[in-house]
Every structure is written in C-alpha cells, then in structure tokens.
C-alpha atoms as a PDB file:
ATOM      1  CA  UNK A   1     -61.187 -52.179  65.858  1.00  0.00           C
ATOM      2  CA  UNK A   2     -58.942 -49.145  66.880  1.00  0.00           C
ATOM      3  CA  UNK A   3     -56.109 -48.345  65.824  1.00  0.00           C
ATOM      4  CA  UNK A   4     -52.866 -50.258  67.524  1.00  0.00           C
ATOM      5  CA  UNK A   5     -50.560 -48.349  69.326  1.00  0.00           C
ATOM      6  CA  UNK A   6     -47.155 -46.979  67.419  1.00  0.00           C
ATOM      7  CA  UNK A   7     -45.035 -45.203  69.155  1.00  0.00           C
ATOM      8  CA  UNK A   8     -42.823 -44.838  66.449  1.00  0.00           C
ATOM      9  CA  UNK A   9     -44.693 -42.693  64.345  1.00  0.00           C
ATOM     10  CA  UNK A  10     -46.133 -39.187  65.408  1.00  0.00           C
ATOM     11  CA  UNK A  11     -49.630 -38.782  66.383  1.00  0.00           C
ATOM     12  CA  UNK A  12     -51.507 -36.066  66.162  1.00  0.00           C
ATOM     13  CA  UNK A  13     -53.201 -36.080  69.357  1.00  0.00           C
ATOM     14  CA  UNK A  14     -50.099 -36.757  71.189  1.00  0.00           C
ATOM     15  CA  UNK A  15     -48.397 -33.966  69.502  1.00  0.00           C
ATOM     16  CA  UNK A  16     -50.942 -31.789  70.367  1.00  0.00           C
ATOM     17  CA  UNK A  17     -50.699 -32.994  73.611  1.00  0.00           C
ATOM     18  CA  UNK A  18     -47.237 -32.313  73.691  1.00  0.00           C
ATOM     19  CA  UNK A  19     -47.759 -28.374  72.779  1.00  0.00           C
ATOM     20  CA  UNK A  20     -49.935 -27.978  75.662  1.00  0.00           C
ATOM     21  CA  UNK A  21     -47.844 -28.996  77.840  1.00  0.00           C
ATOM     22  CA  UNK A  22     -48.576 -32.790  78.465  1.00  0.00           C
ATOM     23  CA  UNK A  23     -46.634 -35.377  79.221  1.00  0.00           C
ATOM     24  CA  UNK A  24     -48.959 -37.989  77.069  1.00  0.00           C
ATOM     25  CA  UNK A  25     -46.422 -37.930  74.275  1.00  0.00           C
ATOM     26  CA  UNK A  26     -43.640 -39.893  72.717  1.00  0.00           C
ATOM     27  CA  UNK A  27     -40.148 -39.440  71.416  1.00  0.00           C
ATOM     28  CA  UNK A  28     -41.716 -39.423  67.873  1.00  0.00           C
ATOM     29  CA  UNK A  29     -44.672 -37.164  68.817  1.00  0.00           C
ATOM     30  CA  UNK A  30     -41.927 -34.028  70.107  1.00  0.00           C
ATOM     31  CA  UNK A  31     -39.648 -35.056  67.339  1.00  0.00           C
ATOM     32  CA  UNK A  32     -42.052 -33.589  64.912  1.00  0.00           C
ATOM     33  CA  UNK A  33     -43.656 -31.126  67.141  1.00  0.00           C
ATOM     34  CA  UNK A  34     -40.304 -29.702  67.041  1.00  0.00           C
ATOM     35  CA  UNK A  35     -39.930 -29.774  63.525  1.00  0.00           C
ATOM     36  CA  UNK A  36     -43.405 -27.805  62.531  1.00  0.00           C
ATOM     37  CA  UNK A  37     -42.253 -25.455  65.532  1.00  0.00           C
ATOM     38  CA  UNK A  38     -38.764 -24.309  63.932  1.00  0.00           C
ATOM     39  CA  UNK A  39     -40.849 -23.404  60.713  1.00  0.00           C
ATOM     40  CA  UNK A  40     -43.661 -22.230  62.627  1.00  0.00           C
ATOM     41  CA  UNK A  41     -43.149 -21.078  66.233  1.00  0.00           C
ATOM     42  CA  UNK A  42     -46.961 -19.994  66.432  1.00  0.00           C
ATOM     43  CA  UNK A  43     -47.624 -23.860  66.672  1.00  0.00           C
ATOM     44  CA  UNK A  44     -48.467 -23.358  70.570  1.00  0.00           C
ATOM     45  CA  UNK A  45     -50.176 -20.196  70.352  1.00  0.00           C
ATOM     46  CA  UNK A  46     -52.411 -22.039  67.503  1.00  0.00           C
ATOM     47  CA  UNK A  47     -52.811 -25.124  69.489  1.00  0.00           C
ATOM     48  CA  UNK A  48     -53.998 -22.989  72.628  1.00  0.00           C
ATOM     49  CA  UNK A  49     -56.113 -20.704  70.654  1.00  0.00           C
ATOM     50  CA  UNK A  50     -57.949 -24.083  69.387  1.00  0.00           C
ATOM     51  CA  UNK A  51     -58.644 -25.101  72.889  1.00  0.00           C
ATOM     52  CA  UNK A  52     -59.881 -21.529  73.616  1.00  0.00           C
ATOM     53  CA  UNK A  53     -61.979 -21.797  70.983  1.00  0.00           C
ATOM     54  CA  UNK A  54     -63.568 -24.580  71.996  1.00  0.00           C
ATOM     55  CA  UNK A  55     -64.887 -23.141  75.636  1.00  0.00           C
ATOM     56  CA  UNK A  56     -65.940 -20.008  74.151  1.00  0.00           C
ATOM     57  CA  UNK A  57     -68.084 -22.349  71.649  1.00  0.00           C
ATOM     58  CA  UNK A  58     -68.930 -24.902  74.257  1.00  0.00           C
ATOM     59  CA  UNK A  59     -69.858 -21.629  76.605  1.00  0.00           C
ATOM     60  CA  UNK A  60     -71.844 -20.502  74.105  1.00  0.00           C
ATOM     61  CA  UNK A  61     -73.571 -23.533  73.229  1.00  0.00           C
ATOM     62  CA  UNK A  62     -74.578 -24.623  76.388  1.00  0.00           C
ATOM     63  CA  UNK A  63     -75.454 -20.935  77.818  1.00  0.00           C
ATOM     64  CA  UNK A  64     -77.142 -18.445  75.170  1.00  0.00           C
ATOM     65  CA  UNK A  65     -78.153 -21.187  73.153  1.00  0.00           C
ATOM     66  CA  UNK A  66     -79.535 -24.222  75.614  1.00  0.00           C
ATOM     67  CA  UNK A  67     -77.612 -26.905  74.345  1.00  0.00           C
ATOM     68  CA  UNK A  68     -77.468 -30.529  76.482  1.00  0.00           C
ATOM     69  CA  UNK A  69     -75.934 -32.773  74.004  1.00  0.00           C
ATOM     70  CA  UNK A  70     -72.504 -32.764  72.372  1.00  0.00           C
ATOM     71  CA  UNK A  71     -71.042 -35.468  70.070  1.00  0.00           C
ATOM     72  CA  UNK A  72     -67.350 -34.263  70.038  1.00  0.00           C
ATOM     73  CA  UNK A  73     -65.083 -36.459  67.545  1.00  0.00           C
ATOM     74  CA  UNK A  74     -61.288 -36.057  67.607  1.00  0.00           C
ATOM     75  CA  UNK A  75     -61.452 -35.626  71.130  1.00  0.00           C
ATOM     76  CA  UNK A  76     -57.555 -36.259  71.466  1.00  0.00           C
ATOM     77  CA  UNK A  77     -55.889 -36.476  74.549  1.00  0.00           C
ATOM     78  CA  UNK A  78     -57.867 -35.184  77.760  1.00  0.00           C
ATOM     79  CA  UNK A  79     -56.634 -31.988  79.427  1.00  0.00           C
ATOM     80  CA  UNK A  80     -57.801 -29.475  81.041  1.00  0.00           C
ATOM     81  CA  UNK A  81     -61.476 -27.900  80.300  1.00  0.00           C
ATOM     82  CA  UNK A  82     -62.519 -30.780  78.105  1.00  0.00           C
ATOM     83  CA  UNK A  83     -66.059 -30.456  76.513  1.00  0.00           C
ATOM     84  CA  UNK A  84     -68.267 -31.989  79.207  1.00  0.00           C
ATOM     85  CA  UNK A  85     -66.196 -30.583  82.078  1.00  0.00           C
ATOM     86  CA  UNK A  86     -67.010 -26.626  80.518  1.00  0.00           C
ATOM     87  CA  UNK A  87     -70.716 -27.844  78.850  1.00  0.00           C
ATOM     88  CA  UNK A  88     -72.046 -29.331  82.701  1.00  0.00           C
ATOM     89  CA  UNK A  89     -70.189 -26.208  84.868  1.00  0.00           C
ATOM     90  CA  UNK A  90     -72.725 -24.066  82.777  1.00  0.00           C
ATOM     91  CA  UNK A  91     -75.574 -26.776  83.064  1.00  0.00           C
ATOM     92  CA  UNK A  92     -75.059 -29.716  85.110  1.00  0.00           C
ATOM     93  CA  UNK A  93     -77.341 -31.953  82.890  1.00  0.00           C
ATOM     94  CA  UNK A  94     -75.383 -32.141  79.814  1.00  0.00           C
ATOM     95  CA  UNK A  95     -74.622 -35.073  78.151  1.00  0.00           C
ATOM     96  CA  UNK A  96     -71.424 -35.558  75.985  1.00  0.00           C
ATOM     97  CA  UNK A  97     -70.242 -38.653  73.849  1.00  0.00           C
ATOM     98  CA  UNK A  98     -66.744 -38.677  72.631  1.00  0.00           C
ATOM     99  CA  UNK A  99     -65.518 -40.254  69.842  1.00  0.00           C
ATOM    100  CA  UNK A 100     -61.769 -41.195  68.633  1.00  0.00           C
ATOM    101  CA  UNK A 101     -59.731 -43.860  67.170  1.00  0.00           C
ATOM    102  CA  UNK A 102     -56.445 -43.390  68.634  1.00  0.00           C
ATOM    103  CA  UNK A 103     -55.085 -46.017  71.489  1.00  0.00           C
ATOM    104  CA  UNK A 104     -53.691 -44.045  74.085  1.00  0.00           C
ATOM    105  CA  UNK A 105     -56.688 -42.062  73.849  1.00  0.00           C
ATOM    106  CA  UNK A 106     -58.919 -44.709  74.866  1.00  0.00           C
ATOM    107  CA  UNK A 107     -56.742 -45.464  77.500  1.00  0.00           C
ATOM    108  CA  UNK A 108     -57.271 -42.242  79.084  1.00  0.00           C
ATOM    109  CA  UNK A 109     -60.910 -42.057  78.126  1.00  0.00           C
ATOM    110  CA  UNK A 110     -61.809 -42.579  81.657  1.00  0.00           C
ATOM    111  CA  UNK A 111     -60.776 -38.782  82.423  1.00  0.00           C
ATOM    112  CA  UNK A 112     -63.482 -37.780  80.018  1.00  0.00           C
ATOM    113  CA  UNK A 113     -66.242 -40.393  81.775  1.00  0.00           C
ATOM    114  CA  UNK A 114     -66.559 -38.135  85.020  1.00  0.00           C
ATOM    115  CA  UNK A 115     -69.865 -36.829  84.372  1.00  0.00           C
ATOM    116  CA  UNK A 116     -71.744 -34.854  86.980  1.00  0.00           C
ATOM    117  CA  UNK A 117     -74.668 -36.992  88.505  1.00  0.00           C
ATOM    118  CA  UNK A 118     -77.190 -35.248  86.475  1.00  0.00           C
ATOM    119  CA  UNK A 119     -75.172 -35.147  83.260  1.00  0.00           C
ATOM    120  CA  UNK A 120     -73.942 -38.387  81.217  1.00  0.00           C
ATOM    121  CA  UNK A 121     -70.361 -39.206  79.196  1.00  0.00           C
ATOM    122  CA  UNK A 122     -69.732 -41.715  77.224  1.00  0.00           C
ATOM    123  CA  UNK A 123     -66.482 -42.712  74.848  1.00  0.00           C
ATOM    124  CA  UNK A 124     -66.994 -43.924  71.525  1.00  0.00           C
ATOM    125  CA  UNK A 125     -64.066 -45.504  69.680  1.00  0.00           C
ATOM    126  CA  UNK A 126     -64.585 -45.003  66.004  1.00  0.00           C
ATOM    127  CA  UNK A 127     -63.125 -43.635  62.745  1.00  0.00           C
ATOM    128  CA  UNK A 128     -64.779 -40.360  61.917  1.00  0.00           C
ATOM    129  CA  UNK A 129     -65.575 -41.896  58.293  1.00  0.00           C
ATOM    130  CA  UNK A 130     -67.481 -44.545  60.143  1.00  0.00           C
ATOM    131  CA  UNK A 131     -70.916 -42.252  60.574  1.00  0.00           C
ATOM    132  CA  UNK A 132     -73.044 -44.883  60.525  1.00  0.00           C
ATOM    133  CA  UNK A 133     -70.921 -46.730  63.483  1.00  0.00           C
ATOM    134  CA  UNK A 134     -70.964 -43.731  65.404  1.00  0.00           C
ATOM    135  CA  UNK A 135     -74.535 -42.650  65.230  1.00  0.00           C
ATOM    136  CA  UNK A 136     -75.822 -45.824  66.400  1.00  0.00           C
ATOM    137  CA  UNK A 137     -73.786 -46.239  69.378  1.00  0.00           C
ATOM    138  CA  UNK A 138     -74.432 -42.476  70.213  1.00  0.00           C
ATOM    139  CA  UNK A 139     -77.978 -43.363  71.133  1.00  0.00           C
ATOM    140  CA  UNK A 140     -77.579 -44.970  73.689  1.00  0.00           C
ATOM    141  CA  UNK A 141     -76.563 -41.271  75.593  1.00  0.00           C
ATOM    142  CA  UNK A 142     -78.036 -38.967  72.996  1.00  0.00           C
ATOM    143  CA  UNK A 143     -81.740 -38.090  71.765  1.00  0.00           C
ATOM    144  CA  UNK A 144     -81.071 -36.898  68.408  1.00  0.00           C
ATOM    145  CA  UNK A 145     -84.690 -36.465  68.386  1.00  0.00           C
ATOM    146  CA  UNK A 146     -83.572 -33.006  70.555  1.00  0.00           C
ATOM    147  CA  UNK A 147     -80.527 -30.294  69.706  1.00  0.00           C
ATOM    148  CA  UNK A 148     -76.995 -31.197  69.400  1.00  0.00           C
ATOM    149  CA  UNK A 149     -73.592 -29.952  69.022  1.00  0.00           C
ATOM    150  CA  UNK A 150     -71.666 -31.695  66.523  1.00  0.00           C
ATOM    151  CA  UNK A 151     -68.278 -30.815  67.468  1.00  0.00           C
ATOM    152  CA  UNK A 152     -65.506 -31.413  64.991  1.00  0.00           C
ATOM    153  CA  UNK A 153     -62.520 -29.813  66.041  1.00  0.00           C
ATOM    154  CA  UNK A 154     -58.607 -30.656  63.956  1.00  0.00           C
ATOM    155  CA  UNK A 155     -60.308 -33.721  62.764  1.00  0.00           C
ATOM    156  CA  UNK A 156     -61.664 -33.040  59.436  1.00  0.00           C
ATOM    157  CA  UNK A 157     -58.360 -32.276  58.427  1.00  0.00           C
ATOM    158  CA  UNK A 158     -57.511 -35.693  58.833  1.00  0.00           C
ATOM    159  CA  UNK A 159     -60.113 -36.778  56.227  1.00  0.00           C
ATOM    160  CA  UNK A 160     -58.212 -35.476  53.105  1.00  0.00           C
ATOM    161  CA  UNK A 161     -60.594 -36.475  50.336  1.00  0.00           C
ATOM    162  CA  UNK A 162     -62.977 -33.553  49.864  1.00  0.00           C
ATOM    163  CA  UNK A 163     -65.938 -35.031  48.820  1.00  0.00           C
ATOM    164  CA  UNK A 164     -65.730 -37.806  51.664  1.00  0.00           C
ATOM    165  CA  UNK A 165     -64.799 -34.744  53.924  1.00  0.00           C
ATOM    166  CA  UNK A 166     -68.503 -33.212  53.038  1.00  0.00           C
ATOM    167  CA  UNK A 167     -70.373 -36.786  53.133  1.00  0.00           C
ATOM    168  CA  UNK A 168     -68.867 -37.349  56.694  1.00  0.00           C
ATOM    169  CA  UNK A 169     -70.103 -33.730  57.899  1.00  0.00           C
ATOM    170  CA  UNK A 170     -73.218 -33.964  55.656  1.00  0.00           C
ATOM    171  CA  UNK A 171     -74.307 -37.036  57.504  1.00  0.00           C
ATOM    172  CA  UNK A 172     -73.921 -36.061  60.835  1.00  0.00           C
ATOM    173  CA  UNK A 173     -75.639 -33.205  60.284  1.00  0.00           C
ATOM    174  CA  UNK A 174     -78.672 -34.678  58.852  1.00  0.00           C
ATOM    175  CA  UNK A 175     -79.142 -37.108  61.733  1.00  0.00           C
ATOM    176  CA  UNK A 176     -79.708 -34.219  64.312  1.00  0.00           C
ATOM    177  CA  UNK A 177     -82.610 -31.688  64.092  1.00  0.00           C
ATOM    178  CA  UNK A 178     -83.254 -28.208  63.474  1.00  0.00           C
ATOM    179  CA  UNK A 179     -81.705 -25.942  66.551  1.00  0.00           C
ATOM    180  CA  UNK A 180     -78.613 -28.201  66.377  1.00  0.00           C
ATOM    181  CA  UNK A 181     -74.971 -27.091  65.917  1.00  0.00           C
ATOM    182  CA  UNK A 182     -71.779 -27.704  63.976  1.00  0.00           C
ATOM    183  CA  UNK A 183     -68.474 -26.615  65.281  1.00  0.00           C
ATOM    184  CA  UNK A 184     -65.310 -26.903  63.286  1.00  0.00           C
ATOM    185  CA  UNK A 185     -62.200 -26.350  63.459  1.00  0.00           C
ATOM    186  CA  UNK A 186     -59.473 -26.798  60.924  1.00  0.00           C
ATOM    187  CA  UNK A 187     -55.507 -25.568  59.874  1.00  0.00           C
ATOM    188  CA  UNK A 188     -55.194 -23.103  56.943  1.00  0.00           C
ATOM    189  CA  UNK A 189     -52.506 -21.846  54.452  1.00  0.00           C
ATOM    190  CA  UNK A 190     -54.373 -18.521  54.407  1.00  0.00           C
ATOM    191  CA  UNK A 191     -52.133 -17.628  57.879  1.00  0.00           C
ATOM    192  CA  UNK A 192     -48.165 -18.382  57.856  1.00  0.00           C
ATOM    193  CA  UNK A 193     -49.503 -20.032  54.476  1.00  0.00           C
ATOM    194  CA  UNK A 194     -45.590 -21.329  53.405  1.00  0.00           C
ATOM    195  CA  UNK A 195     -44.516 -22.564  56.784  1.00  0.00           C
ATOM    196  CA  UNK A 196     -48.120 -24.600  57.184  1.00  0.00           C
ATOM    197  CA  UNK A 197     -47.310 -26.103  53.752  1.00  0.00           C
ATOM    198  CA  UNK A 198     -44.076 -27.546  54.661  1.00  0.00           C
ATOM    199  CA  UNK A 199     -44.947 -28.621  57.991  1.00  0.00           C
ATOM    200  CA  UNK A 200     -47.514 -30.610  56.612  1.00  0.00           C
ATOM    201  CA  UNK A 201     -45.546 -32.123  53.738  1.00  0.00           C
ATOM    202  CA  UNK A 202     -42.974 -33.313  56.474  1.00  0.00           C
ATOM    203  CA  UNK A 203     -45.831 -34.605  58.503  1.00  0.00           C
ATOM    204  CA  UNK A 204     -47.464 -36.592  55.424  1.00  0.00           C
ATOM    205  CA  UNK A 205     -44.157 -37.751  54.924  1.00  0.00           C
ATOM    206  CA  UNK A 206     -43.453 -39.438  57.979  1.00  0.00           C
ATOM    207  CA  UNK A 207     -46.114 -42.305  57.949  1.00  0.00           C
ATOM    208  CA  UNK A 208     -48.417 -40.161  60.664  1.00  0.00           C
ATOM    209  CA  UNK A 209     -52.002 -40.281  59.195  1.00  0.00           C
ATOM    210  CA  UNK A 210     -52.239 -37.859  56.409  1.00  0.00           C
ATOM    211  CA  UNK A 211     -53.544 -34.253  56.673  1.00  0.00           C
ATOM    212  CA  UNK A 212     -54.287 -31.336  54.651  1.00  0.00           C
ATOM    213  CA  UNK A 213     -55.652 -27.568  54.762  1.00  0.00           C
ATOM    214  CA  UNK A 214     -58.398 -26.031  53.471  1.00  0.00           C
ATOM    215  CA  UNK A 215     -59.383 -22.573  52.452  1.00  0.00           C
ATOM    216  CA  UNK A 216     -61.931 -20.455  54.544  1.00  0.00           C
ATOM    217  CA  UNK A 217     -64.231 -21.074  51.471  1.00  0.00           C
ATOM    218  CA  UNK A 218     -63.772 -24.734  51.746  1.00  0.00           C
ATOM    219  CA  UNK A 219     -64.040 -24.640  55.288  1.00  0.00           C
ATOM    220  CA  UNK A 220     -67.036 -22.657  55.293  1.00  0.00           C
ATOM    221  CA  UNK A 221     -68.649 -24.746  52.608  1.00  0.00           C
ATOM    222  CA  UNK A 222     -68.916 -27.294  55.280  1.00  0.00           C
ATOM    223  CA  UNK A 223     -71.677 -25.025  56.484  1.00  0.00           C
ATOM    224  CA  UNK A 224     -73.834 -24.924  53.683  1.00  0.00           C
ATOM    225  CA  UNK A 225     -77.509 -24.924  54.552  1.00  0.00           C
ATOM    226  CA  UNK A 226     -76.583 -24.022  57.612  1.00  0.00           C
ATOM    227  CA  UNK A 227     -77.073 -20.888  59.519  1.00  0.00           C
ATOM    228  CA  UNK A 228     -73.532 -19.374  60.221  1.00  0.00           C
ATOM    229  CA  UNK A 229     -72.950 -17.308  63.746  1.00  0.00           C
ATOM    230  CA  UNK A 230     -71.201 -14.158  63.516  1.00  0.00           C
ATOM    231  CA  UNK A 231     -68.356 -13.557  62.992  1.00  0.00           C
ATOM    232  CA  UNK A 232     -68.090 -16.592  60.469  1.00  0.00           C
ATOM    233  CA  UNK A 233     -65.247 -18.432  59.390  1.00  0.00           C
ATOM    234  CA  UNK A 234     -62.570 -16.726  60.917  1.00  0.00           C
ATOM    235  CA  UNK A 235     -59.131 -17.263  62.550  1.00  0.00           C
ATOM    236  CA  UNK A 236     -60.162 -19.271  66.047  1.00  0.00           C
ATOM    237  CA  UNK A 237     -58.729 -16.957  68.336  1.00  0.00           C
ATOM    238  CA  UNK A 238     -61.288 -14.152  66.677  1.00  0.00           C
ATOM    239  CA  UNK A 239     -64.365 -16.056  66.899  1.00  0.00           C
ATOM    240  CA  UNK A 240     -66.184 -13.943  70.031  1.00  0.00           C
ATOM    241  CA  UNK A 241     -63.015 -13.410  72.175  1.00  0.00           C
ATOM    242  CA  UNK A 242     -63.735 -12.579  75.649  1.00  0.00           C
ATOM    243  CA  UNK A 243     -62.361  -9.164  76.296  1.00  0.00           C
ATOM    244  CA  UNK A 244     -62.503 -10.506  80.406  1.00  0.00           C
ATOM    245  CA  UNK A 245     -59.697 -13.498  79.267  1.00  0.00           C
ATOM    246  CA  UNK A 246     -58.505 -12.456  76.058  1.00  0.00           C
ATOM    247  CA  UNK A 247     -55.983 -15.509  75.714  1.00  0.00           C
ATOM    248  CA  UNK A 248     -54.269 -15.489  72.541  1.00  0.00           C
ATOM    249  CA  UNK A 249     -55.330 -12.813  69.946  1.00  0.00           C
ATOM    250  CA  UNK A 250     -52.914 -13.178  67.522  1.00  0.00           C
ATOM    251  CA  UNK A 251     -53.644 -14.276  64.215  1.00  0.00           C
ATOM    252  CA  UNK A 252     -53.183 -18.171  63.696  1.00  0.00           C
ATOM    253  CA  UNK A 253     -53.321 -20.811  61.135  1.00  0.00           C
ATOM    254  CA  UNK A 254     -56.752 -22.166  62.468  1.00  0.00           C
ATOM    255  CA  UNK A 255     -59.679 -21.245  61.502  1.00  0.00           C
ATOM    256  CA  UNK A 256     -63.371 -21.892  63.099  1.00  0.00           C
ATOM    257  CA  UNK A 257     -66.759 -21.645  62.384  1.00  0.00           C
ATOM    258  CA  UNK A 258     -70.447 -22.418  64.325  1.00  0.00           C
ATOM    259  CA  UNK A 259     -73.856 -22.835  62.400  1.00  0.00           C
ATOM    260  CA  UNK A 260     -76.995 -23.118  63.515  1.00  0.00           C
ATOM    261  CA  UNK A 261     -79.259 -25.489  61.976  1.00  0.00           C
ATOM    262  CA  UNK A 262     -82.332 -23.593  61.036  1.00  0.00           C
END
C-alpha cells in the first residue's frame, strides 16, 4: 500500500517540485519551502544542482560507461530531463524502473512511462526499506543478471536510521553484478552547516516524514567495496561539471557520489 494523500503536511517531493518551478505542490509544500528558503536562500540553486547532477551521471552512465538499466528510487515528481528521457536520448534501448511511495507521484507516473519503442519504463510503488518488494517486481523490466545503475538520489536521507540506511543500499547493491553503479545523492551540514540544521529541525517538526544529513564520510561509506569515480564525494554541482553548460557552480549543501562495482 502507498502512502495516502495529505495535503496538509509538506512533502518532500512536492516541495522539491515547488523549487523547480512546478506547479505539483500544495499550500503546505510552499509553506515550508519558504521557510528552509529564508534560512537558506541556496535551497533552489541546491535543488537545481541535484537535477544537474543527475544528467551529468545519467550522461555518463549511459555514454562512457554502456549502461541500459536504471532502478531510480525517490523519483519524486516528473519534470523535465527525468532519468529515462536523458538515459534513451544517449541510447534508445534503455530500460528504467522507477520506484516511489508518494501518491501524487503515482498519479503522474504516467509522464515517466513514455519509453522509446526500443527502450522500456516501468513505475514501481514501494518504500525504499522494502528491498525485497522492489527487487522482485524490478524483474519483470530488468536483467540484474547484466549492469545497472542504482540511482538513489535525496532519498536516503529519508531513511534516518544508519544502520538500516547501509542494509537498504547494501542490498541493492548485492543483487546487481560487477560493472554496475550506485549514484547518491544526499543534504549535508558540511555546506551552510547551521541553516541546514534548522531547516531540518523545522521540517522533522512538522509531521513531514523525517530526514537527516550525513557527513561526506558517512555518505561515502555508502560506497564501501565499491569503486569510487573521480572526483568522489563531493558537493553535486562539482561532480564533472560541463564547462559547455556549467549550470550552477556554487557550492551547495548536497553532496554526490558514483561507484563502480568492480
């Protein structure tokens, strides 16, 4: 069962949603998005240099390193250059399954089901903890018999224990073979560490699902066994910028990693 819809209470993929410019949002959802934007008015920038991320990552993944299968969970709310729509423009036959929890983004899942003929989507709804859940149903688009991107972007945040945070990555990663990939993203104190703080204690106070931040060690434990790309855990708008579309190059309170599993 998914979650039910409450408008009432902020969502993090409607507020995120919201700072890009959506319109897939509630009063709630901008009432807080205003709130962490007073303390920290990089909020945008840091939401846009996450999706950035991502299509430099998916770019990379599906280009220099010959990726065809993605399982991105936390997809939030479609925009624009969503995982399969930047994975199949560099090769057509990609496949990508989604996975999220959240209502209203099932009810816009459809957006992310327009595959190319040669490529596949498909929409999972799942909790993240629920590995087990998702693996299963991802078979019936993905081989994990053959390389795949495990994409976790702002979601691991959302799983607050650490040790479940590591069993949830652990096990995804030890369902797909060598030559596969895990992408994270995930907020920081280590940038604007004071204003992230109280942004998230007003967020965990308001009844939204509970989040937290992690250090770059902790985020780059994630990655242990794993062969980390260059330049490593590092703020996500510094992981390979492309000096053709530099986007945002400030500094911001998310960092990302990619690793290789050897």
């Amino acid at each position: 069962m998914h979650a039910s819809l409450n408008t009432e209470v902020a969502h993090s993929a409607r507020l995120w949603n919201y700072l890009l410019g959506g319109k897939d949002n509630f009063a709630a959802d901008r009432e807080a998005a205003q709130y962490a934007l007073a303390l920290m008015p990089e909020l945008v920038q840091s939401a846009r240099a996450n999706r950035e991320f991502l299509g430099r990552a998916v770019r990379h993944l599906a280009g220099d390193a010959g990726i065809r299968q993605f399982l991105d969970i936390g997809t939030g709310l479609p925009t624009a250059d969503n995982t399969h729509e930047v994975a199949q423009r560099v090769a057509a036959d990609s496949r990508i399954v989604y996975v999220d929890n959240d209502p209203m983004v099932l009810t816009h899942a459809r957006a992310l089901l327009n595959s190319t003929p040669e490529g596949a989507t498909d929409y999972i709804d799942a909790d993240i903890r629920n590995t087990g859940l998702i693996l299963e149903l991802a078979r019936d688009t993905l081989d994990f018999d053959q390389p795949t991107a495990i994409m976790l972007l702002g979601i691991v945040p959302f799983v607050v224990d650490d040790a479940e945070a590591s069993r949830v990555v652990r096990e995804l990663v030890d369902a797909v073979p060598s030559g596969s990939y895990l992408v994270i993203s995930h907020p920081t104190k280590e940038v604007n560490g004071a204003a992230v703080e109280q942004s998230m204690k007003q967020w965990n106070e308001s009844g939204a699902a509970p989040i937290c931040a992690r250090s770059r060690d902790q985020i780059a434990a994630f990655f242990t066994g794993l062969d980390l790309l260059d330049p490593g855990v590092v703020t996500c708008s510094a992981w390979r910028p492309d000096p053709a579309h530099p986007g945002i190059t400030d500094k911001v309170s998310e960092f990302a990693g990619v690793g290789r599993k050897p």
